[in-house]
N, C-alpha and C. Protein backbone atom coordinates (compact mmCIF):
# COMPACT_ATOMS: atom_id res chain seq x y z
N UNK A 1 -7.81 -78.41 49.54
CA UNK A 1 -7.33 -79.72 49.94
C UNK A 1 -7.78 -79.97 51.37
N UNK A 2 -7.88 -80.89 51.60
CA UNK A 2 -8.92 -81.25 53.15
C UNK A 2 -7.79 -82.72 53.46
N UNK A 3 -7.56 -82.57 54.31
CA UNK A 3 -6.32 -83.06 55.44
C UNK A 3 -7.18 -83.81 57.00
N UNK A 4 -7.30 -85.20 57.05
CA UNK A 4 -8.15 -85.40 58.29
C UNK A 4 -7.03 -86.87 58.95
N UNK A 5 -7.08 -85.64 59.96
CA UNK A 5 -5.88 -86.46 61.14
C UNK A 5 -6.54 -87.19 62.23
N UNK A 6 -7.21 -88.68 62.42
CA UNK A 6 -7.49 -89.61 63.00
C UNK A 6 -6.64 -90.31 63.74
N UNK A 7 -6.40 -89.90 65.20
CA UNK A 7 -5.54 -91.16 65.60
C UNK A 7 -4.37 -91.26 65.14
N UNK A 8 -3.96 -90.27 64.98
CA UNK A 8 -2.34 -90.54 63.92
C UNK A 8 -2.70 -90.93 62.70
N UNK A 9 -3.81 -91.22 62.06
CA UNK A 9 -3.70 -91.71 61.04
C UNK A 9 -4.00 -90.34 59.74
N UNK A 10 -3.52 -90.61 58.89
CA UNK A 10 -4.47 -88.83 58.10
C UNK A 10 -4.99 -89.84 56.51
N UNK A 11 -6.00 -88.75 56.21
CA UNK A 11 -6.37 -89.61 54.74
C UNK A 11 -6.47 -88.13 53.75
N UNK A 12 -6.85 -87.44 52.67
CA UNK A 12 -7.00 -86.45 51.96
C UNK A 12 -7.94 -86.58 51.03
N UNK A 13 -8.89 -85.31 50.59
CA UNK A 13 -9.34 -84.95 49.36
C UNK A 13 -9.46 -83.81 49.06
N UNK A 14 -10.43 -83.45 48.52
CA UNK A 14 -10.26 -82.19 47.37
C UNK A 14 -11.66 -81.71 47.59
N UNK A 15 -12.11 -80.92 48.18
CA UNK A 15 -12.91 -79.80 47.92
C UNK A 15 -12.73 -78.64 47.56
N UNK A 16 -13.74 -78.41 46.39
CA UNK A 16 -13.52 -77.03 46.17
C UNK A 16 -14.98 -76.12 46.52
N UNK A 17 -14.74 -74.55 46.85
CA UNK A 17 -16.00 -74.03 46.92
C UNK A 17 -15.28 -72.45 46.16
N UNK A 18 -16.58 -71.92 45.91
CA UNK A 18 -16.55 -70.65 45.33
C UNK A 18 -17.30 -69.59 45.96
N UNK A 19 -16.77 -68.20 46.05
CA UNK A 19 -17.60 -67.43 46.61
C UNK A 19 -19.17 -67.16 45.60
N UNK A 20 -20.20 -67.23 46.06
CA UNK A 20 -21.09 -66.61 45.52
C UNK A 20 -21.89 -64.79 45.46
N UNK A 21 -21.16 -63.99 44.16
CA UNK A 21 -21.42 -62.59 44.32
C UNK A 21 -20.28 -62.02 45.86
N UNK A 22 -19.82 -60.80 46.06
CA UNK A 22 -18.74 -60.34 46.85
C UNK A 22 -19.14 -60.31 48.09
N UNK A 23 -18.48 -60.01 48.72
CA UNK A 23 -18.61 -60.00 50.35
C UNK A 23 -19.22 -58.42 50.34
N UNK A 24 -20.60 -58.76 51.45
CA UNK A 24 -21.23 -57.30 51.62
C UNK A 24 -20.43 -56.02 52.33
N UNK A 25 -20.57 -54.88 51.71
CA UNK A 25 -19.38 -53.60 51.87
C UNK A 25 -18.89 -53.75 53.39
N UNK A 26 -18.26 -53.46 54.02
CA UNK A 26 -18.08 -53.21 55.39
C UNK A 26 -18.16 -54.44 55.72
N UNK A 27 -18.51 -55.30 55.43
CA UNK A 27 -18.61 -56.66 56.04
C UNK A 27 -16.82 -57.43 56.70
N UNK A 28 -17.09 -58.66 57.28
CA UNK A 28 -15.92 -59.51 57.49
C UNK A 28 -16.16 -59.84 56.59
N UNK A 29 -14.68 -60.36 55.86
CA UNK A 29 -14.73 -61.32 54.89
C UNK A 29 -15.25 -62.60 54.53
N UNK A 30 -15.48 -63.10 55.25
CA UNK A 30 -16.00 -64.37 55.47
C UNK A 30 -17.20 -64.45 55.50
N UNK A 31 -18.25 -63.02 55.56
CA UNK A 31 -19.60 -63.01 55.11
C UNK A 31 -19.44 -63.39 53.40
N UNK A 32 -20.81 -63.56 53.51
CA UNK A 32 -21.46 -63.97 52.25
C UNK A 32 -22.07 -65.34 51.82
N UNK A 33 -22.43 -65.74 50.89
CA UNK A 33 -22.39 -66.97 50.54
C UNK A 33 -21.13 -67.94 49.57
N UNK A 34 -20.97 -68.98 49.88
CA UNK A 34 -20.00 -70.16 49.46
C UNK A 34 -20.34 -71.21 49.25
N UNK A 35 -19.95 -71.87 48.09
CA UNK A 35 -21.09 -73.10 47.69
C UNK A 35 -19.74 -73.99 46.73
N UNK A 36 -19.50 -75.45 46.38
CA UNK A 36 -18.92 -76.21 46.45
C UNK A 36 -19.36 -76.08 44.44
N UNK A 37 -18.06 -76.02 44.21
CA UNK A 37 -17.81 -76.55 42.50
C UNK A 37 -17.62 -77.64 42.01
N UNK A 38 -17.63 -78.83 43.06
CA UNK A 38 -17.24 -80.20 42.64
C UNK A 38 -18.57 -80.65 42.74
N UNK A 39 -19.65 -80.80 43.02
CA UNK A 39 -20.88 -82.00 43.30
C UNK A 39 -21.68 -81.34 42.46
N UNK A 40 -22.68 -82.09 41.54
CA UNK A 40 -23.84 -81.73 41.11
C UNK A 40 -24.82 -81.64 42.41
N UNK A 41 -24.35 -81.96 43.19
CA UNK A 41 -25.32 -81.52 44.70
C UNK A 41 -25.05 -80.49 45.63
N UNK A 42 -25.04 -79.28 44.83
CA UNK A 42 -24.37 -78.33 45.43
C UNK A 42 -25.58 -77.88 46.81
N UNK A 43 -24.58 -77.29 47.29
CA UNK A 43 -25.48 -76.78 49.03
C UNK A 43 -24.69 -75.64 49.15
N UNK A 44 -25.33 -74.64 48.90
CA UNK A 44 -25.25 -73.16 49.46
C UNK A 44 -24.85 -73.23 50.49
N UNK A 45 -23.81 -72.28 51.42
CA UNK A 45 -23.68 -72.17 53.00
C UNK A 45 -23.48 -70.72 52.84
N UNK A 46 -24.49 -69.80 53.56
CA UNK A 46 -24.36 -68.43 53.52
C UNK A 46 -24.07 -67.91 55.17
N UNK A 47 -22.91 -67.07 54.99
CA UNK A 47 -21.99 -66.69 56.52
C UNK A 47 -22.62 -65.27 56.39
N UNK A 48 -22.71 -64.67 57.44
CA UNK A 48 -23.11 -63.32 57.61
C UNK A 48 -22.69 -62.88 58.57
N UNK A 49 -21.21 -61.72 58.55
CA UNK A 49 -20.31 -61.09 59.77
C UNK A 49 -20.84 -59.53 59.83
N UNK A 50 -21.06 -59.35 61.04
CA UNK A 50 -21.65 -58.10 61.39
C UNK A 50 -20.85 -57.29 62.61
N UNK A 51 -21.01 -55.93 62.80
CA UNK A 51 -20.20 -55.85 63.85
C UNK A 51 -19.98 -56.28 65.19
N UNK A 52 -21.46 -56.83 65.40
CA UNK A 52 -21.86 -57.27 66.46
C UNK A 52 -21.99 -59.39 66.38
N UNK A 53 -21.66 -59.54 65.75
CA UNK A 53 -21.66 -61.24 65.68
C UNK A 53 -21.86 -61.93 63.98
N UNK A 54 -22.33 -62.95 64.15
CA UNK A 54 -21.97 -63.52 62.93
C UNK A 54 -23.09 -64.97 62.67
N UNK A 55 -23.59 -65.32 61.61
CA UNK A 55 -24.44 -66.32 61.24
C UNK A 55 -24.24 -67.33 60.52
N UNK A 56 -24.81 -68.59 60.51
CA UNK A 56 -24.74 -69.57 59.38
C UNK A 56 -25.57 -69.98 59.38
N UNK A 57 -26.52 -70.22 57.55
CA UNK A 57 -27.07 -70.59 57.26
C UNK A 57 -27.17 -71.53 56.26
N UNK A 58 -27.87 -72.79 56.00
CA UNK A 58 -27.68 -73.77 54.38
C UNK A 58 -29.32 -74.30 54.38
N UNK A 59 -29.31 -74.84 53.16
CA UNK A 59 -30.99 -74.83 52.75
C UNK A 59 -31.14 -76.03 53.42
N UNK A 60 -30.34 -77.28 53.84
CA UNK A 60 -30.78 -78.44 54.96
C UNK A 60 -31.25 -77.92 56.01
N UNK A 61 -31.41 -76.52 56.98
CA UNK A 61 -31.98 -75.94 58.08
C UNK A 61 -31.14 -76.11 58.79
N UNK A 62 -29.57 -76.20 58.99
CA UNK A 62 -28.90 -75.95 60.05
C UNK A 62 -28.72 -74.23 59.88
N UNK A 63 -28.33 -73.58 61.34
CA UNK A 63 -28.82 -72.61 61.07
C UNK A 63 -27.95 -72.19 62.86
N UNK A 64 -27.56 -70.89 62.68
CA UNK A 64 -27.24 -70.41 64.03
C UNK A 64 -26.94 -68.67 63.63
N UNK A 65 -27.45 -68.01 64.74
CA UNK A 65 -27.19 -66.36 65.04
C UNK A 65 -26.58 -66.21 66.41
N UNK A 66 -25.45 -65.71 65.88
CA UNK A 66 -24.55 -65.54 67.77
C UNK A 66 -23.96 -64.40 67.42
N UNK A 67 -23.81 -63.44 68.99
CA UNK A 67 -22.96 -62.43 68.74
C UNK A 67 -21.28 -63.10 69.31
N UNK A 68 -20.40 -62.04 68.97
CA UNK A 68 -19.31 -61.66 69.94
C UNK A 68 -19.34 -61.72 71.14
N UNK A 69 -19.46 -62.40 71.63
CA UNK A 69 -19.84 -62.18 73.29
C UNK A 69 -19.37 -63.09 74.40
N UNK A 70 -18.95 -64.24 73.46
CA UNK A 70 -18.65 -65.07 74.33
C UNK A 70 -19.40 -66.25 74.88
N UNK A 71 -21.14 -66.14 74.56
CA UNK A 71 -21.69 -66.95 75.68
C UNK A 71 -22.50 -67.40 74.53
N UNK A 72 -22.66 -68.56 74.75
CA UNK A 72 -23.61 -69.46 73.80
C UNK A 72 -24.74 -69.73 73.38
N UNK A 73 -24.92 -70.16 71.87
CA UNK A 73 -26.60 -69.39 71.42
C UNK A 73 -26.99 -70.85 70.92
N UNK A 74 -28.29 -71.02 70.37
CA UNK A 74 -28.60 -71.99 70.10
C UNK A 74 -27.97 -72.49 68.28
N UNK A 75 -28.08 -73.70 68.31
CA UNK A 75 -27.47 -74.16 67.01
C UNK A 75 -28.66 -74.96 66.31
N UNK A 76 -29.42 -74.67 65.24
CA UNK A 76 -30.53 -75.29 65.14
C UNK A 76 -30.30 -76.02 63.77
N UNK A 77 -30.98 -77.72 63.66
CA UNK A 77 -31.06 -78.37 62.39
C UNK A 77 -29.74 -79.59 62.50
N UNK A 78 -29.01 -79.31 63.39
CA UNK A 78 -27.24 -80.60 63.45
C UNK A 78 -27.65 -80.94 64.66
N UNK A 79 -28.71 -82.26 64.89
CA UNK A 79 -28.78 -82.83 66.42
C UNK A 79 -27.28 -83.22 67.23
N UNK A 80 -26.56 -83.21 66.38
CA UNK A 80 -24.70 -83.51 67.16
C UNK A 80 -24.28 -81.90 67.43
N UNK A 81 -24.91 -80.63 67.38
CA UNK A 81 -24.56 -79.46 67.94
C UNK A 81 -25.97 -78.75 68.34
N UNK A 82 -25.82 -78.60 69.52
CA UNK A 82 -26.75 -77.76 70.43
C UNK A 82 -26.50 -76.47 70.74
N UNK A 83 -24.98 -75.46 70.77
CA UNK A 83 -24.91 -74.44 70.71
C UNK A 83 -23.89 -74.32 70.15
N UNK A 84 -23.54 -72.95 69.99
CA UNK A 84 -22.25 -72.70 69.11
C UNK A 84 -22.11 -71.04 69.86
N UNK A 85 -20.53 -70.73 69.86
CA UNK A 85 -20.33 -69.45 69.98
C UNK A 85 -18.96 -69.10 69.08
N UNK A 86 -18.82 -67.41 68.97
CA UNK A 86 -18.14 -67.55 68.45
C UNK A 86 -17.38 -66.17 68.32
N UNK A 87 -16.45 -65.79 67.77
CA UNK A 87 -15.32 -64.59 67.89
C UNK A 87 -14.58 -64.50 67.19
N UNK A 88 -14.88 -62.99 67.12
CA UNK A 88 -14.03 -62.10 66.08
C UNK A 88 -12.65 -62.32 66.24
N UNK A 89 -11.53 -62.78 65.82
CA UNK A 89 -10.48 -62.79 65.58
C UNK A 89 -9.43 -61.52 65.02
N UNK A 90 -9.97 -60.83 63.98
CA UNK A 90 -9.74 -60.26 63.17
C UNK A 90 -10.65 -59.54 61.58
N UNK A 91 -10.12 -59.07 61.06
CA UNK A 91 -11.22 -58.50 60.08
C UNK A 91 -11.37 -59.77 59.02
N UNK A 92 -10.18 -60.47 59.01
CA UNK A 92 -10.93 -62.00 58.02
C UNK A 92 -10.88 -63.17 58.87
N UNK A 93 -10.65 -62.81 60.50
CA UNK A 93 -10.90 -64.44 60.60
C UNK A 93 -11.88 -64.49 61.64
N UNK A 94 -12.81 -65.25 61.82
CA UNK A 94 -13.73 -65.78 62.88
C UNK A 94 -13.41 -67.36 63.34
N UNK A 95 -14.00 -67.37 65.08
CA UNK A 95 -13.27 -68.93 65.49
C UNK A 95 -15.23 -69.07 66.15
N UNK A 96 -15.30 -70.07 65.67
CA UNK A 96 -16.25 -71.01 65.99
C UNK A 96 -16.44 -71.82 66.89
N UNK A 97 -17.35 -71.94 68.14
CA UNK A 97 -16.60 -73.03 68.96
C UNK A 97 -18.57 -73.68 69.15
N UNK A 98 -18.20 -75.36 68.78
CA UNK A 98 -19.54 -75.72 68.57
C UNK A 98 -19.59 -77.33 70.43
N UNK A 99 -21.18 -76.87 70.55
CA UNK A 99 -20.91 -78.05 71.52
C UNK A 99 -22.40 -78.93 71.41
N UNK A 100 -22.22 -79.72 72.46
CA UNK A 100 -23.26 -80.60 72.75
C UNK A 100 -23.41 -80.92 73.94
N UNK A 101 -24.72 -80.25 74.51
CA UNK A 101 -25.37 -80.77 75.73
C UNK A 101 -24.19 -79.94 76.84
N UNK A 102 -23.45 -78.58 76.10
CA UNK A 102 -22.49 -78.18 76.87
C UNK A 102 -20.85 -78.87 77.50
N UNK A 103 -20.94 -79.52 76.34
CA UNK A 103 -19.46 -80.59 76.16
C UNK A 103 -18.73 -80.29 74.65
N UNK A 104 -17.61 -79.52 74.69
CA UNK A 104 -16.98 -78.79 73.42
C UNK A 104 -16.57 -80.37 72.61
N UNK A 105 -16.84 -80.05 71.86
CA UNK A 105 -16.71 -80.81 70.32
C UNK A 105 -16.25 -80.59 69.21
N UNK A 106 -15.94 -79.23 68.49
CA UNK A 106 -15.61 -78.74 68.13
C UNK A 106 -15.05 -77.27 67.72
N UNK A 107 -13.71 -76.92 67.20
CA UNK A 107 -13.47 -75.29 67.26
C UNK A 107 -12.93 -75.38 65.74
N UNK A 108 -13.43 -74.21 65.29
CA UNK A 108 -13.25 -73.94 64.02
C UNK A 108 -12.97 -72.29 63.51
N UNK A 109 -11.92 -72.22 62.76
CA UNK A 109 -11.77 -71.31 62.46
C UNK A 109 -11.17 -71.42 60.65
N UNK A 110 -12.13 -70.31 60.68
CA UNK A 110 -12.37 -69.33 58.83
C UNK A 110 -11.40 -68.30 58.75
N UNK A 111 -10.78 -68.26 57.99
CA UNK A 111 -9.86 -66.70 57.62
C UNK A 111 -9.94 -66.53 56.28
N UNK A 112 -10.30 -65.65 55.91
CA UNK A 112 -10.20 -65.20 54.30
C UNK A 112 -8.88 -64.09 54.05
N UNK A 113 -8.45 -64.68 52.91
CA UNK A 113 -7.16 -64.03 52.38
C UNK A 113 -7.32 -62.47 52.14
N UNK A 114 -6.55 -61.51 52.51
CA UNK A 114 -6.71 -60.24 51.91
C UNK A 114 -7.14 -60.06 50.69
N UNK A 115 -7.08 -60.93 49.75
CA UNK A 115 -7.54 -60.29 48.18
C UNK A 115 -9.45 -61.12 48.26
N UNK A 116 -9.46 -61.52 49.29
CA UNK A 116 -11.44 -61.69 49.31
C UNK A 116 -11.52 -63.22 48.67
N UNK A 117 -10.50 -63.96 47.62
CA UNK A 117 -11.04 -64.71 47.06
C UNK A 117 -10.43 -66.00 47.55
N UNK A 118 -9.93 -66.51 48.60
CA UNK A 118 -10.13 -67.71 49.18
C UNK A 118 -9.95 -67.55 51.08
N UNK A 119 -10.64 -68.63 51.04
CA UNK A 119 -10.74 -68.98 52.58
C UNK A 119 -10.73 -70.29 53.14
N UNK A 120 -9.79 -70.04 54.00
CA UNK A 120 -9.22 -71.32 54.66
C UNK A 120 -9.47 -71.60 55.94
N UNK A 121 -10.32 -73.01 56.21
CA UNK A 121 -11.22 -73.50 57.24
C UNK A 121 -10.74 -74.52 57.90
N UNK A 122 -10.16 -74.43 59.23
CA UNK A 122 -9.36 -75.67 60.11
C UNK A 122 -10.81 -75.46 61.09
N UNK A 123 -10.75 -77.26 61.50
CA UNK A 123 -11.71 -77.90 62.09
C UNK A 123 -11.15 -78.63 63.35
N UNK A 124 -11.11 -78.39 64.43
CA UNK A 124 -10.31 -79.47 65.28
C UNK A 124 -11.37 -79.66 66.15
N UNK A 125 -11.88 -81.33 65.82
CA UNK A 125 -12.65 -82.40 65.72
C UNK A 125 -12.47 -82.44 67.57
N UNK A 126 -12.54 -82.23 68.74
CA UNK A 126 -12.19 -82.48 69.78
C UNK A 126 -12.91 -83.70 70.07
N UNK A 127 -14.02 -84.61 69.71
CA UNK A 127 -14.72 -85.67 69.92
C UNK A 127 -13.37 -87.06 69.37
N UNK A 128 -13.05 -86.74 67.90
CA UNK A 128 -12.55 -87.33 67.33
C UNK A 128 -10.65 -87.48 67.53
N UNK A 129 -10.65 -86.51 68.22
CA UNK A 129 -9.23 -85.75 68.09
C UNK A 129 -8.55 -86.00 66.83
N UNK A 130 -9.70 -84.68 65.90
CA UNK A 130 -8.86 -84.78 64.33
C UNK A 130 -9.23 -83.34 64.09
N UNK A 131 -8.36 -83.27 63.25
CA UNK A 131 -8.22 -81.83 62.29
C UNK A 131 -8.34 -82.10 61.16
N UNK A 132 -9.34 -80.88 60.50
CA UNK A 132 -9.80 -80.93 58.79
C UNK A 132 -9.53 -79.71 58.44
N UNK A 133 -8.80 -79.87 57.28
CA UNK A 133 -8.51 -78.38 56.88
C UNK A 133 -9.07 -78.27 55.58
N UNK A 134 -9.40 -77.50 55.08
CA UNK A 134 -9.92 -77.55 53.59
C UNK A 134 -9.75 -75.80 53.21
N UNK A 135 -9.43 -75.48 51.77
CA UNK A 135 -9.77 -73.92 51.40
C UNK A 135 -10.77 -74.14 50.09
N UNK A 136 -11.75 -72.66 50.38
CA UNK A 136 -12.40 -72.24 49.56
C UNK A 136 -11.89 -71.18 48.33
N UNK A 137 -12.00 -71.47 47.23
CA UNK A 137 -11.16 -70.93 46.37
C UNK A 137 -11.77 -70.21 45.68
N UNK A 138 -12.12 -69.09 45.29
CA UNK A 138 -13.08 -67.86 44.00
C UNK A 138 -12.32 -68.25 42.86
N UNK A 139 -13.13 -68.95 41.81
CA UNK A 139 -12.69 -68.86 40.96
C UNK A 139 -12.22 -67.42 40.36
């Protein structure tokens, strides 16, 4: 369910996504690939958590590799994000923090449930001052 708070105002829908094949051994949970069960236009988004940082990739070419570290890497393919960094939270959650031209825009954070098969993604829109929440569900 996806929840978007505008101005006081909120509206709702329904996304769903599914994990594709398990999260790699040792991995964060939130690695792997996840791809949407509702659109005949499906778009792959493949996460990759390592001990040392974490990736996103989708076949439109947005695209980013950052470690843990704190300091900001490039964000390539979303002309509205120029870098992104980001941090380990925990063993299922990672926080995302995306900007432009070095002006925060957005922070996002992923947590996947102990049993591996859903994950739940809050978005707080800082441009917009809105929040999107949506979960990914394994069939």
């Amino acid at each position: 369910m996806e929840t978007i708070s505008d101005n006081g105002k909120e509206s709702g829908g329904k996304f769903d996504s599914e994990r594709v094949g398990g999260a790699p051994a040792g991995a964060n949970k939130v690695s792997g690939e996840w791809r949407p069960v509702t659109s005949e236009d499906v778009i792959t988004i493949t996460y990759k958590a390592t001990v040392d940082g974490f990736a996103l990739s989708d076949p439109t070419g947005d695209s980013y590799a950052a470690r843990f570290d704190g300091k900001e890497y490039p964000f390539t393919g979303d002309p509205g994000v120029t870098s992104v960094s980001v941090k380990k939270i925990d063993e299922t959650t990672i926080e995302e923090t995306d900007k432009r031209k070095g002006k925060l825009i957005a922070v996002s954070r992923m947590t996947v449930d102990p049993d591996g098969k859903t994950m739940k993604i809050t978005v707080e829109d800082k441009l917009r001052n809105a929040t999107i929440n949506w979960t990914a569900d394994k069939p």
